[in-house]
N, C-alpha and C. Protein backbone atom coordinates (compact mmCIF):
# COMPACT_ATOMS: atom_id res chain seq x y z
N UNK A 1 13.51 -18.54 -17.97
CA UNK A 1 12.12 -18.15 -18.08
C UNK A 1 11.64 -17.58 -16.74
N UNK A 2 10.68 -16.62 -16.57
CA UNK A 2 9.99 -16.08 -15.17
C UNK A 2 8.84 -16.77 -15.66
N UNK A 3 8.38 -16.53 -14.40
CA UNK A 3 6.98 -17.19 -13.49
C UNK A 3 6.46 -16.02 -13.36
N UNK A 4 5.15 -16.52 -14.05
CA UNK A 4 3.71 -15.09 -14.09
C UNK A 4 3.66 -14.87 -12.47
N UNK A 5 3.63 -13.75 -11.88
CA UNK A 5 3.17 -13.61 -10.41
C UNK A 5 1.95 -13.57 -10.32
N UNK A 6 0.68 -13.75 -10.92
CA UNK A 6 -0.85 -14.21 -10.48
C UNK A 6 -0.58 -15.86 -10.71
N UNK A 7 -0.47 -16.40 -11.70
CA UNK A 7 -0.72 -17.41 -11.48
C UNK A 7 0.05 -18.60 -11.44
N UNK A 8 1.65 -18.54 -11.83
CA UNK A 8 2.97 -19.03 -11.69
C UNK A 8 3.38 -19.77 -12.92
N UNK A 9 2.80 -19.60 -13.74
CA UNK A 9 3.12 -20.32 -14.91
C UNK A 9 4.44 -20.12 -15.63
N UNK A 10 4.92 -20.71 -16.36
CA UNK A 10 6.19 -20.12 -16.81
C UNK A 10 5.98 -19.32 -18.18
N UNK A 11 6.84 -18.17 -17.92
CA UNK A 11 6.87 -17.41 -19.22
C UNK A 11 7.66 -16.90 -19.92
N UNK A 12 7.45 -16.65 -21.22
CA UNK A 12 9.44 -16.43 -21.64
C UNK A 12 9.63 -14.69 -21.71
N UNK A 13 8.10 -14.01 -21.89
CA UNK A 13 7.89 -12.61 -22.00
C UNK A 13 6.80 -11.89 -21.52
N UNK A 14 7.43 -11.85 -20.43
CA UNK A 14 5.81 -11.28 -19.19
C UNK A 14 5.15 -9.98 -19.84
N UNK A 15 4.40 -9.76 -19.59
CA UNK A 15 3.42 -8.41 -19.49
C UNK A 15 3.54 -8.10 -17.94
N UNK A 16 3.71 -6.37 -17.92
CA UNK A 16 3.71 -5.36 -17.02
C UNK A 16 2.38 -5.15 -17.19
N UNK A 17 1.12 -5.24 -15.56
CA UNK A 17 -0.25 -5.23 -15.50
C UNK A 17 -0.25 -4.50 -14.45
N UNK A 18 -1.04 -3.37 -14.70
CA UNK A 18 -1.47 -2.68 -12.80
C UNK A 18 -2.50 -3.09 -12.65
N UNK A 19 -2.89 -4.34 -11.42
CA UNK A 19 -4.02 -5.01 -10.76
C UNK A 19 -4.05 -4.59 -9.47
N UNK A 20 -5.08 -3.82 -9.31
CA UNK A 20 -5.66 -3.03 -7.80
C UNK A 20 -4.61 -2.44 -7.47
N UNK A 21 -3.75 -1.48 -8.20
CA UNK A 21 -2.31 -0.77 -7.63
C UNK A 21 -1.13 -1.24 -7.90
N UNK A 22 -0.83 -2.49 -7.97
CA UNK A 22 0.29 -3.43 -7.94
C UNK A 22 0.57 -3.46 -9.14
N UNK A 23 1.95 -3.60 -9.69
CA UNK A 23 2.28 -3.76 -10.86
C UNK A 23 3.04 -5.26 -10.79
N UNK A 24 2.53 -6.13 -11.82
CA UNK A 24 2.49 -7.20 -12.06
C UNK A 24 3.16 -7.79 -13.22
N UNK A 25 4.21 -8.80 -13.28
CA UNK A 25 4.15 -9.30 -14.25
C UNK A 25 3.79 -10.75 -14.83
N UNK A 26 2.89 -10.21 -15.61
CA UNK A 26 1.98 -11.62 -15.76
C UNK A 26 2.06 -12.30 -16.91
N UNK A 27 1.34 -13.46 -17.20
CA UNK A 27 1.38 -13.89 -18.47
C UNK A 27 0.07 -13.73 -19.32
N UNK A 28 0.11 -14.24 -20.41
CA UNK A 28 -0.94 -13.15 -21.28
C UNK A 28 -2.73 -13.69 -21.08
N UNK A 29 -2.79 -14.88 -20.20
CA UNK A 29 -4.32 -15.12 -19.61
C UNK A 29 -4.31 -14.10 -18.36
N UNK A 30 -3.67 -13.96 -17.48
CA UNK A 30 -3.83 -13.08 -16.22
C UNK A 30 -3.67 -11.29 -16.58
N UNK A 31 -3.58 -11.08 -18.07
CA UNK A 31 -3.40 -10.06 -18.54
C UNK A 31 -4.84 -8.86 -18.46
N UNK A 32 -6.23 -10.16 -18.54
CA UNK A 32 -7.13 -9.48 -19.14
C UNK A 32 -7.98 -8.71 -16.89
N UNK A 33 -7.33 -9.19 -16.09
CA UNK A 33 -7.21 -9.49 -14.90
C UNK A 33 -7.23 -7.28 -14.27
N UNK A 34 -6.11 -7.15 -15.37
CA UNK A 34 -5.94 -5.05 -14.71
C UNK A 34 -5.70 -4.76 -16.23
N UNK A 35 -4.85 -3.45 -15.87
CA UNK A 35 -4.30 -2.79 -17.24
C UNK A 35 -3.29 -2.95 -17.80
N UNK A 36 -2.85 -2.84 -19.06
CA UNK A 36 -1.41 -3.68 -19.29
C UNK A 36 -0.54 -1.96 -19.23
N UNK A 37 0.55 -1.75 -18.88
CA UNK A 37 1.45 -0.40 -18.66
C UNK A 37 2.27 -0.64 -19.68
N UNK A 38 2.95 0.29 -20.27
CA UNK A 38 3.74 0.68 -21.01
C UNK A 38 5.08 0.49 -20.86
N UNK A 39 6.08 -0.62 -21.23
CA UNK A 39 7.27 -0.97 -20.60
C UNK A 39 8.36 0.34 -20.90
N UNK A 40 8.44 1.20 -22.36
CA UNK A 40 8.98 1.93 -22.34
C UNK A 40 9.16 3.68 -21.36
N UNK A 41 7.96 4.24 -21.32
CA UNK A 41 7.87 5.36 -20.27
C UNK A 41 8.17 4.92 -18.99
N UNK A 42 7.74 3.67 -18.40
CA UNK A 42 7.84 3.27 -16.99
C UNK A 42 9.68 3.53 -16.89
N UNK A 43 10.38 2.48 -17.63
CA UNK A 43 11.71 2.68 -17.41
C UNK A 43 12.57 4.05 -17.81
N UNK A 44 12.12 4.80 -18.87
CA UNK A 44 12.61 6.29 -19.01
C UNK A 44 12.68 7.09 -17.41
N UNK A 45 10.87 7.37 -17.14
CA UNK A 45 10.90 8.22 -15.98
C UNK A 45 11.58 7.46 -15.01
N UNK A 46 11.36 6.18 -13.97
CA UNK A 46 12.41 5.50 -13.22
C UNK A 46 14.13 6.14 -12.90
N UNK A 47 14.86 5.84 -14.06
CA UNK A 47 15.95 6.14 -14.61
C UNK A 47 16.08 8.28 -14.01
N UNK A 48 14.99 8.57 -14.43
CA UNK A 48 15.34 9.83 -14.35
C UNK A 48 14.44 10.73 -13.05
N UNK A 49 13.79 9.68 -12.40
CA UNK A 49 12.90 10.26 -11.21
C UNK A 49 14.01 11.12 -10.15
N UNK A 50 14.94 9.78 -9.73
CA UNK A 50 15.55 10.40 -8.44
C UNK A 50 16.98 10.92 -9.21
N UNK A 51 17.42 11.22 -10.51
CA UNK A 51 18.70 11.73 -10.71
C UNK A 51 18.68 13.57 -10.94
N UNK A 52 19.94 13.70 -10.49
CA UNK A 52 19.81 15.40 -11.15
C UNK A 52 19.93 15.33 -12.24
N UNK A 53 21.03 14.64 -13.04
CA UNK A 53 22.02 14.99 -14.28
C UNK A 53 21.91 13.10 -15.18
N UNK A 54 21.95 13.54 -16.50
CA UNK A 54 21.68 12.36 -17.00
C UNK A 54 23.08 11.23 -16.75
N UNK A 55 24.08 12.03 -16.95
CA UNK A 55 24.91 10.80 -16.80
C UNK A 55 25.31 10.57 -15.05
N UNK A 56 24.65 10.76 -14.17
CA UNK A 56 24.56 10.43 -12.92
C UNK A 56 23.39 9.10 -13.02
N UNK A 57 22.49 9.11 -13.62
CA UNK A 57 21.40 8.56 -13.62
C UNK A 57 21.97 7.23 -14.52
N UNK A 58 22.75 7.29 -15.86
CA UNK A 58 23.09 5.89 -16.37
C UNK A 58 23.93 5.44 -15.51
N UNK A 59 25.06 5.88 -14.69
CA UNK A 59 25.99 5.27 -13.67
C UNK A 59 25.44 4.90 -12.55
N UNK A 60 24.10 5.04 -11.94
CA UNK A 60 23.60 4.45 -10.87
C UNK A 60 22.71 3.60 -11.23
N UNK A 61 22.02 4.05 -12.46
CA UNK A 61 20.84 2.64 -13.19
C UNK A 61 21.73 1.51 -13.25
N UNK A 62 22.86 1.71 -13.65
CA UNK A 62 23.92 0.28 -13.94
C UNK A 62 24.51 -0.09 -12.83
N UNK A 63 24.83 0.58 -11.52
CA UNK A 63 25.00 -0.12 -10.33
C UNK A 63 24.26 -0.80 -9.84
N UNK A 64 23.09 -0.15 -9.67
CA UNK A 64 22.05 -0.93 -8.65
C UNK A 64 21.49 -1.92 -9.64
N UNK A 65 21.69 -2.20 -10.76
CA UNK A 65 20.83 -3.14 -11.61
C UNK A 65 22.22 -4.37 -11.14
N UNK A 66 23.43 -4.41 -11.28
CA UNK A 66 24.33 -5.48 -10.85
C UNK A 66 24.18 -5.78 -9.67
N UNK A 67 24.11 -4.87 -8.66
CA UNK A 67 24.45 -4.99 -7.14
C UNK A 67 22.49 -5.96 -6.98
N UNK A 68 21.66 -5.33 -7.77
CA UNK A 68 20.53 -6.30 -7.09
C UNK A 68 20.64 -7.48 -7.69
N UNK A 69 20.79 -7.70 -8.88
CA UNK A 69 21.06 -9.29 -9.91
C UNK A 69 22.12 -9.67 -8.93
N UNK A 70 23.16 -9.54 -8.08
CA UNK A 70 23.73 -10.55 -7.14
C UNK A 70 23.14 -10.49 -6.05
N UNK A 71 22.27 -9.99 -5.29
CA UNK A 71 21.55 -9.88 -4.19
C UNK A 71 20.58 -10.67 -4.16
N UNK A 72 20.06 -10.67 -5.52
CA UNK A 72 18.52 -11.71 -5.28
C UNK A 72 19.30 -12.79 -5.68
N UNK A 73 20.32 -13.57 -6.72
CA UNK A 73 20.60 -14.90 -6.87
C UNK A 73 21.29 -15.28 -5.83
N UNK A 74 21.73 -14.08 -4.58
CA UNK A 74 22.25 -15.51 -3.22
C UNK A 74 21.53 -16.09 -2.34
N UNK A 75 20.29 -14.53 -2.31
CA UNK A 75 19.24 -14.90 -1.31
C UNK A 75 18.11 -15.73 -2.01
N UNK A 76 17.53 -16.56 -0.76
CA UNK A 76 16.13 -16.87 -1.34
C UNK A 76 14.93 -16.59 -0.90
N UNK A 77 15.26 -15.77 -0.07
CA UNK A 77 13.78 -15.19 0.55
C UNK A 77 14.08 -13.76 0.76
N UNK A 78 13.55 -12.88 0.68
CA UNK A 78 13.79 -11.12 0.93
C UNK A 78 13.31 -11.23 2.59
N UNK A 79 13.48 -10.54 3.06
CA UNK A 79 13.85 -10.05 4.62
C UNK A 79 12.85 -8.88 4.47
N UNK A 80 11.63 -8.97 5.30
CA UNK A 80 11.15 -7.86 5.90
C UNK A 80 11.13 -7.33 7.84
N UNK A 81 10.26 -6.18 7.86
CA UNK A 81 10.31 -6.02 9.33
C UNK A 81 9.54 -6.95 10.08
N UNK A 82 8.80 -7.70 9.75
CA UNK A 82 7.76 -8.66 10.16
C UNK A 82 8.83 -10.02 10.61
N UNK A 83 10.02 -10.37 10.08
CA UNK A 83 10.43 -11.21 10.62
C UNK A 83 11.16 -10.84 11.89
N UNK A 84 11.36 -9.99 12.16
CA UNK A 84 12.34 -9.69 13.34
C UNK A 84 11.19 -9.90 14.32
N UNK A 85 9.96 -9.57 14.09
CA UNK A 85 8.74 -9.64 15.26
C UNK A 85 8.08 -10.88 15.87
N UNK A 86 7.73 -10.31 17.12
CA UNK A 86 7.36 -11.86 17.75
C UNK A 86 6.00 -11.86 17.32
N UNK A 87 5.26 -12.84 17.47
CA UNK A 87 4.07 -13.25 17.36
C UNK A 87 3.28 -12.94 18.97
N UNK A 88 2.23 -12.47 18.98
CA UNK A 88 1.34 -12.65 20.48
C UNK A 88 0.59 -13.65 20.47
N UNK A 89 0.60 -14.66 21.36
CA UNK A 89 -0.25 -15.69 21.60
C UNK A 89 -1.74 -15.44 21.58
N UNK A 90 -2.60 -16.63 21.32
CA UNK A 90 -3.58 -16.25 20.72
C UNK A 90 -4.74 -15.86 22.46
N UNK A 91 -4.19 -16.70 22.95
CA UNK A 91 -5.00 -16.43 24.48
C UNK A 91 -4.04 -15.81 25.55
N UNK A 92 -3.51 -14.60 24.92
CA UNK A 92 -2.40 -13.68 25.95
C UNK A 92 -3.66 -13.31 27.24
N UNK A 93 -4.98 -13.27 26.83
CA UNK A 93 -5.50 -12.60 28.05
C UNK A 93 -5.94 -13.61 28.87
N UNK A 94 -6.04 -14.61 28.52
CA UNK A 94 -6.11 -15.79 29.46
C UNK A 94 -4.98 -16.19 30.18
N UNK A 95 -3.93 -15.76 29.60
CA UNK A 95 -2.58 -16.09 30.30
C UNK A 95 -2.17 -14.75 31.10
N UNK A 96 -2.77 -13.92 30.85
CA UNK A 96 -2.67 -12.79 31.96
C UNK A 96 -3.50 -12.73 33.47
N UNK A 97 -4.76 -13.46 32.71
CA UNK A 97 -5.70 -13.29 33.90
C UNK A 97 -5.13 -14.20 35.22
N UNK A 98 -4.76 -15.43 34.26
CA UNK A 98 -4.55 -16.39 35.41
C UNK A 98 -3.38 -16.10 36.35
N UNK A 99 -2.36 -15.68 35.79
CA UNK A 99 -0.83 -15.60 36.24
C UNK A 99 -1.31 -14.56 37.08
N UNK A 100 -2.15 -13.31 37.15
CA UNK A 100 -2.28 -12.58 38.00
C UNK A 100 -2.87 -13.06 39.03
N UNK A 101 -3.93 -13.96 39.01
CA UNK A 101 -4.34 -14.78 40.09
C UNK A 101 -4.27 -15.54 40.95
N UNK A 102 -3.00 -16.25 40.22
CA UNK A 102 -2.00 -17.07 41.04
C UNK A 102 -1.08 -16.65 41.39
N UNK A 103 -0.55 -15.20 41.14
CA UNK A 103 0.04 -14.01 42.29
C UNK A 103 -0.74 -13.40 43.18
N UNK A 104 -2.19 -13.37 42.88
CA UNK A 104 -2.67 -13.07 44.41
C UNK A 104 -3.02 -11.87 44.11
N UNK A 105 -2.66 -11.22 42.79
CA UNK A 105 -2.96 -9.36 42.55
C UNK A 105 -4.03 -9.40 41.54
N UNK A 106 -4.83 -8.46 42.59
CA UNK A 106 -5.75 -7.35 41.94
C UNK A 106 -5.19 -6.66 40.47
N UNK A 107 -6.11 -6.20 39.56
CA UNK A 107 -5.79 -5.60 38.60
C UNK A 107 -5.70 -4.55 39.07
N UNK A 108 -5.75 -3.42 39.72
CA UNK A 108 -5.05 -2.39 40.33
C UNK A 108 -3.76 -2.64 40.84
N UNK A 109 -3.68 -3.88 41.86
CA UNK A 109 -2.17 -3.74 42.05
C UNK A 109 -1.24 -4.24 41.25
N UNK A 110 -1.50 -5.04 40.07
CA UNK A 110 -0.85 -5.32 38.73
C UNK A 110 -0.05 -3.86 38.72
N UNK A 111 -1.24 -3.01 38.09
CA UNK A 111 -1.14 -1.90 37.09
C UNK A 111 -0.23 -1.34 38.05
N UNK A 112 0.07 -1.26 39.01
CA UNK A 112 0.90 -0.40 40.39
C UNK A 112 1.80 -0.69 40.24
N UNK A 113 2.16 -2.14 40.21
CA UNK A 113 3.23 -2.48 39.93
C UNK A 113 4.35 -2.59 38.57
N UNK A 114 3.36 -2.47 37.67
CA UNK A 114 3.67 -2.42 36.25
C UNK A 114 3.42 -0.93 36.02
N UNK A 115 3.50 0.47 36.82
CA UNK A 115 2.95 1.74 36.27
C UNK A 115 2.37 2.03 35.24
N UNK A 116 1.55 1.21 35.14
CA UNK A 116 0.62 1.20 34.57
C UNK A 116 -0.58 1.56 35.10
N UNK A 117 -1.83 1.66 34.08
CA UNK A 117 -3.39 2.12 34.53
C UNK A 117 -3.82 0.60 34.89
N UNK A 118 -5.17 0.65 35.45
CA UNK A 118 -5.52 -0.64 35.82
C UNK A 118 -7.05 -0.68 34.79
N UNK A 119 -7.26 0.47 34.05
CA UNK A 119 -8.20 -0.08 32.73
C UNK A 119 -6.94 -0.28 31.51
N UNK A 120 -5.92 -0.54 31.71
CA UNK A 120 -5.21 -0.95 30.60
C UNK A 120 -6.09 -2.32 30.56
N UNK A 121 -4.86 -3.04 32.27
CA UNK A 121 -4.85 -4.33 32.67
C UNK A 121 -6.39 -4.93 31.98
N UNK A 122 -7.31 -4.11 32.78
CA UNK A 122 -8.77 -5.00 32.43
C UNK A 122 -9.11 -4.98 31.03
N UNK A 123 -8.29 -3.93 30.45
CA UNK A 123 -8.98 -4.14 28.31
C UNK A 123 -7.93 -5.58 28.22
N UNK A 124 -6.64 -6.20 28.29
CA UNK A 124 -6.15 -6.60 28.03
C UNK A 124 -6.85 -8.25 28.79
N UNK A 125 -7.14 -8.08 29.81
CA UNK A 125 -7.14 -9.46 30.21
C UNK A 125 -8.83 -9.82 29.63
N UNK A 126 -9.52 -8.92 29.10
CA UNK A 126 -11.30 -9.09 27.90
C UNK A 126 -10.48 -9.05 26.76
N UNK A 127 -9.29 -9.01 26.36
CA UNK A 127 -8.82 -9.07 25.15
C UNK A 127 -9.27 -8.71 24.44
N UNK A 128 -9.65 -7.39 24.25
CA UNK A 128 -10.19 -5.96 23.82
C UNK A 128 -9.03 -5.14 23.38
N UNK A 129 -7.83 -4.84 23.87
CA UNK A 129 -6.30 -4.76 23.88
C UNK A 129 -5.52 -5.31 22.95
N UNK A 130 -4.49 -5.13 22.80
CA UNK A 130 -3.51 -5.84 22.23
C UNK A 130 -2.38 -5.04 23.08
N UNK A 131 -1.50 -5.97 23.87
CA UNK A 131 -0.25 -5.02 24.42
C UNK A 131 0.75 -4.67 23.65
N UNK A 132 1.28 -3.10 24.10
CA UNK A 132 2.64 -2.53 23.30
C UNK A 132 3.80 -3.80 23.66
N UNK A 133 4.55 -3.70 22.97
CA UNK A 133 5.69 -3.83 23.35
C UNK A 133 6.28 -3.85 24.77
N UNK A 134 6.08 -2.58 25.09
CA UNK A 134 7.12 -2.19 26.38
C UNK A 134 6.22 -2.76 27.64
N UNK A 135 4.34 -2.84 27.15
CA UNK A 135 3.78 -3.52 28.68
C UNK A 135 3.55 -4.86 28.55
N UNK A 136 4.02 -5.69 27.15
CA UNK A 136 4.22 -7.06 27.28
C UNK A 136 5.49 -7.70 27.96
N UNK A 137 6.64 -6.79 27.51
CA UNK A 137 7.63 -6.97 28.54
C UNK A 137 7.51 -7.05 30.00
N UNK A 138 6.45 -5.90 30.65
CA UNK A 138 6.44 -5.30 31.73
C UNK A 138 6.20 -7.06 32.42
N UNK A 139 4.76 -7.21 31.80
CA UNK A 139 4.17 -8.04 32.42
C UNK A 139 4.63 -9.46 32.45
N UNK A 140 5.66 -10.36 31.23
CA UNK A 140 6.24 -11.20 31.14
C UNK A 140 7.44 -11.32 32.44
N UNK A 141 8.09 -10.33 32.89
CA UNK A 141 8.84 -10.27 33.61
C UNK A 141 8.07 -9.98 35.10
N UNK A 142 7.14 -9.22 35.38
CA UNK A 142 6.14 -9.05 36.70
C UNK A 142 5.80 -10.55 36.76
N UNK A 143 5.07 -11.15 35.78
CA UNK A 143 4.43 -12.47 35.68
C UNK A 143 5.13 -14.07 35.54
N UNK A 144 6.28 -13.65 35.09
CA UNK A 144 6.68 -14.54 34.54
C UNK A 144 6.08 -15.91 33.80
N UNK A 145 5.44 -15.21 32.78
CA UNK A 145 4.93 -15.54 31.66
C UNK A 145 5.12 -15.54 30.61
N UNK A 146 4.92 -16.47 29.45
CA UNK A 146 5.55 -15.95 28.39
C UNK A 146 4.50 -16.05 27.24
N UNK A 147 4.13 -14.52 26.61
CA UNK A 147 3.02 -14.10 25.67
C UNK A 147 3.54 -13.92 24.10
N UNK A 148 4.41 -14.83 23.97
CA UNK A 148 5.06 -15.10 22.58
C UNK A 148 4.23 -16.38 21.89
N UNK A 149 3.71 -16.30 20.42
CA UNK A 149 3.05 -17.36 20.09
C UNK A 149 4.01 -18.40 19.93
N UNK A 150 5.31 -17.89 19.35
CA UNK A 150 6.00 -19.36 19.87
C UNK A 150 5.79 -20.60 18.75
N UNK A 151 6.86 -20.70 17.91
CA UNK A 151 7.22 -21.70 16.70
C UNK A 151 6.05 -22.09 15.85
N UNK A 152 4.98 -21.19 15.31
CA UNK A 152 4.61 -20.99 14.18
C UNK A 152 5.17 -20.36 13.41
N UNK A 153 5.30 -21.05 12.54
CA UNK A 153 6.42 -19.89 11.00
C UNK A 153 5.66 -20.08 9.94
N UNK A 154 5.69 -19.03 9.10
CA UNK A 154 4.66 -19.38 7.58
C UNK A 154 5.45 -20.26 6.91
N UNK A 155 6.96 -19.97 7.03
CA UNK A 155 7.66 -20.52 5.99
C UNK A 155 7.07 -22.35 5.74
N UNK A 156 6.54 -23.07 7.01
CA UNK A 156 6.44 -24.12 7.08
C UNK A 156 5.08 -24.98 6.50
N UNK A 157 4.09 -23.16 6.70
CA UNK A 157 2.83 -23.90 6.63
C UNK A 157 2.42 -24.23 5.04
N UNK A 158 3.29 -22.70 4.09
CA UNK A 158 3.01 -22.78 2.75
C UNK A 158 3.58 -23.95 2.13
N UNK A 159 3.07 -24.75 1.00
CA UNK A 159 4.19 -25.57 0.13
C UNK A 159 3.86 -24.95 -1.13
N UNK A 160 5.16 -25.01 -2.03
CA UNK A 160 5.11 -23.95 -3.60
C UNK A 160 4.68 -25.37 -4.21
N UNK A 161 4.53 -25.20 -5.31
CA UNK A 161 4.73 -26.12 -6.78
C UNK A 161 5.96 -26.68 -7.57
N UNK A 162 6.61 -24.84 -6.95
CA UNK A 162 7.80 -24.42 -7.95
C UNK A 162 8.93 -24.92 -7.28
N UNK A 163 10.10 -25.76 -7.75
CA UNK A 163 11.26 -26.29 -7.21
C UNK A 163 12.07 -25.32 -6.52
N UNK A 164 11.89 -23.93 -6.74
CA UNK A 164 12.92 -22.46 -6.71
C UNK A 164 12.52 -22.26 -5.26
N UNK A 165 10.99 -22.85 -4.62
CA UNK A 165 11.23 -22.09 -3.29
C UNK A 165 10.42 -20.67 -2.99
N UNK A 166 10.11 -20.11 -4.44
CA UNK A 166 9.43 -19.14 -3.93
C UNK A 166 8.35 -19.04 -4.58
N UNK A 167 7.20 -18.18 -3.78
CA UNK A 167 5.77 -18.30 -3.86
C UNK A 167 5.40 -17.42 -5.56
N UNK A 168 3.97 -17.42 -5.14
CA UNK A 168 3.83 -16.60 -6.53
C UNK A 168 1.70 -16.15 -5.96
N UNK A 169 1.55 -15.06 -6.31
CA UNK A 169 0.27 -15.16 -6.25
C UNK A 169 -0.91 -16.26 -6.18
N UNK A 170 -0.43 -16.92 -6.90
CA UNK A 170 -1.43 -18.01 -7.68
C UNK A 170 -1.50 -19.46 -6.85
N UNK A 171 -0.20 -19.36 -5.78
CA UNK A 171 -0.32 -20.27 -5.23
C UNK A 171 -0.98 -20.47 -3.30
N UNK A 172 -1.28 -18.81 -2.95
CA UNK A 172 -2.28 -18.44 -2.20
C UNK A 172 -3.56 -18.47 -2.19
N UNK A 173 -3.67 -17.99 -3.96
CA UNK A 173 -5.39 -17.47 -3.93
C UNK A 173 -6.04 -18.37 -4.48
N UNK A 174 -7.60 -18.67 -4.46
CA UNK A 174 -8.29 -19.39 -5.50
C UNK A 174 -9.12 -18.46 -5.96
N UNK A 175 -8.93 -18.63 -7.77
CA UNK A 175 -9.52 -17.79 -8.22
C UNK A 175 -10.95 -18.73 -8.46
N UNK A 176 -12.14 -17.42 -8.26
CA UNK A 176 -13.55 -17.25 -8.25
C UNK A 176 -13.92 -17.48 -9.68
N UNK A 177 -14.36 -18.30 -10.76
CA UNK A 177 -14.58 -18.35 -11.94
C UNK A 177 -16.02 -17.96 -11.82
């Protein structure tokens, strides 16, 4: 059985719903929620969007339909770009201001030293800013500081319902009656 993605219930025959863009499959209370789509045209055009030739298109619909049915039953969580990224601490400009102060440097001679501007330095330490990449480095290593938020993970904060581990709409939002 699948789990409605608005509200996680179990279902033996979802409905395809476009809610605010998203296509959804829901169960038949979260139905009245968007529009219900058409299961047959959706999978015709699909099938034939990115192929030249029809029988190119049944030999790759049937690859990638095996190759993902073993991909999602090993994994249990999908992998985006957001995990590879660090988090910025929530008072990076407090931890800038000070570390510069207890080096003794001016926000000009920061920025001199970091080639950098010295209205970077001052948007960043009013935390007005958010630093790139390359001048959080700069300054972690000038400063020796470290502007990583540092062992918050969502994975820890959410708890499901569902024994499987993975989320579902319904278990984020509260719906507004």
């Amino acid at each position: 059985m699948v789990q409605c993605e608005m509200c996680g219930t179990e279902v033996s025959s979802p409905s395809r719903v476009k809610i605010e863009g998203a296509e959804l499959d829901v169960c038949d209370e979260c139905t009245d929620f968007g529009t219900e789509l058409k299961t047959e045209d959706s999978s015709s055009s699909t099938s034939t969007k990115y192929s030249t030739s029809s029988s190119g298109s049944s030999s790759s619909s049937s690859s990638n339909s095996s190759s993902s049915g073993s991909a999602n039953s090993g994994s249990s969580r999908r992998r985006d770009m957001f995990d590879e990224m660090d988090e910025i601490a929530q008072d990076f400009d407090d931890q800038i201001r000070s570390a510069r102060e207890s080096n003794g440097l001016s926000q000009t001679e920061l920025a001199q030293q970091l080639n950098e501007k010295a209205s970077l330095i001052r948007k960043l330490e009013q935390g007005n800013s958010l630093p790139s990449d390359d001048v959080r480095e700069k300054l972690e290593s000038a400063l020796s500081i470290d502007l990583s938020a540092g062992g918050s993970s969502d994975e820890t904060e959410w708890s499901s319902g569902s024994s499987e581990g993975s989320y579902t709409l319904g278990d984020v939002v509260q719906r507004k009656d």
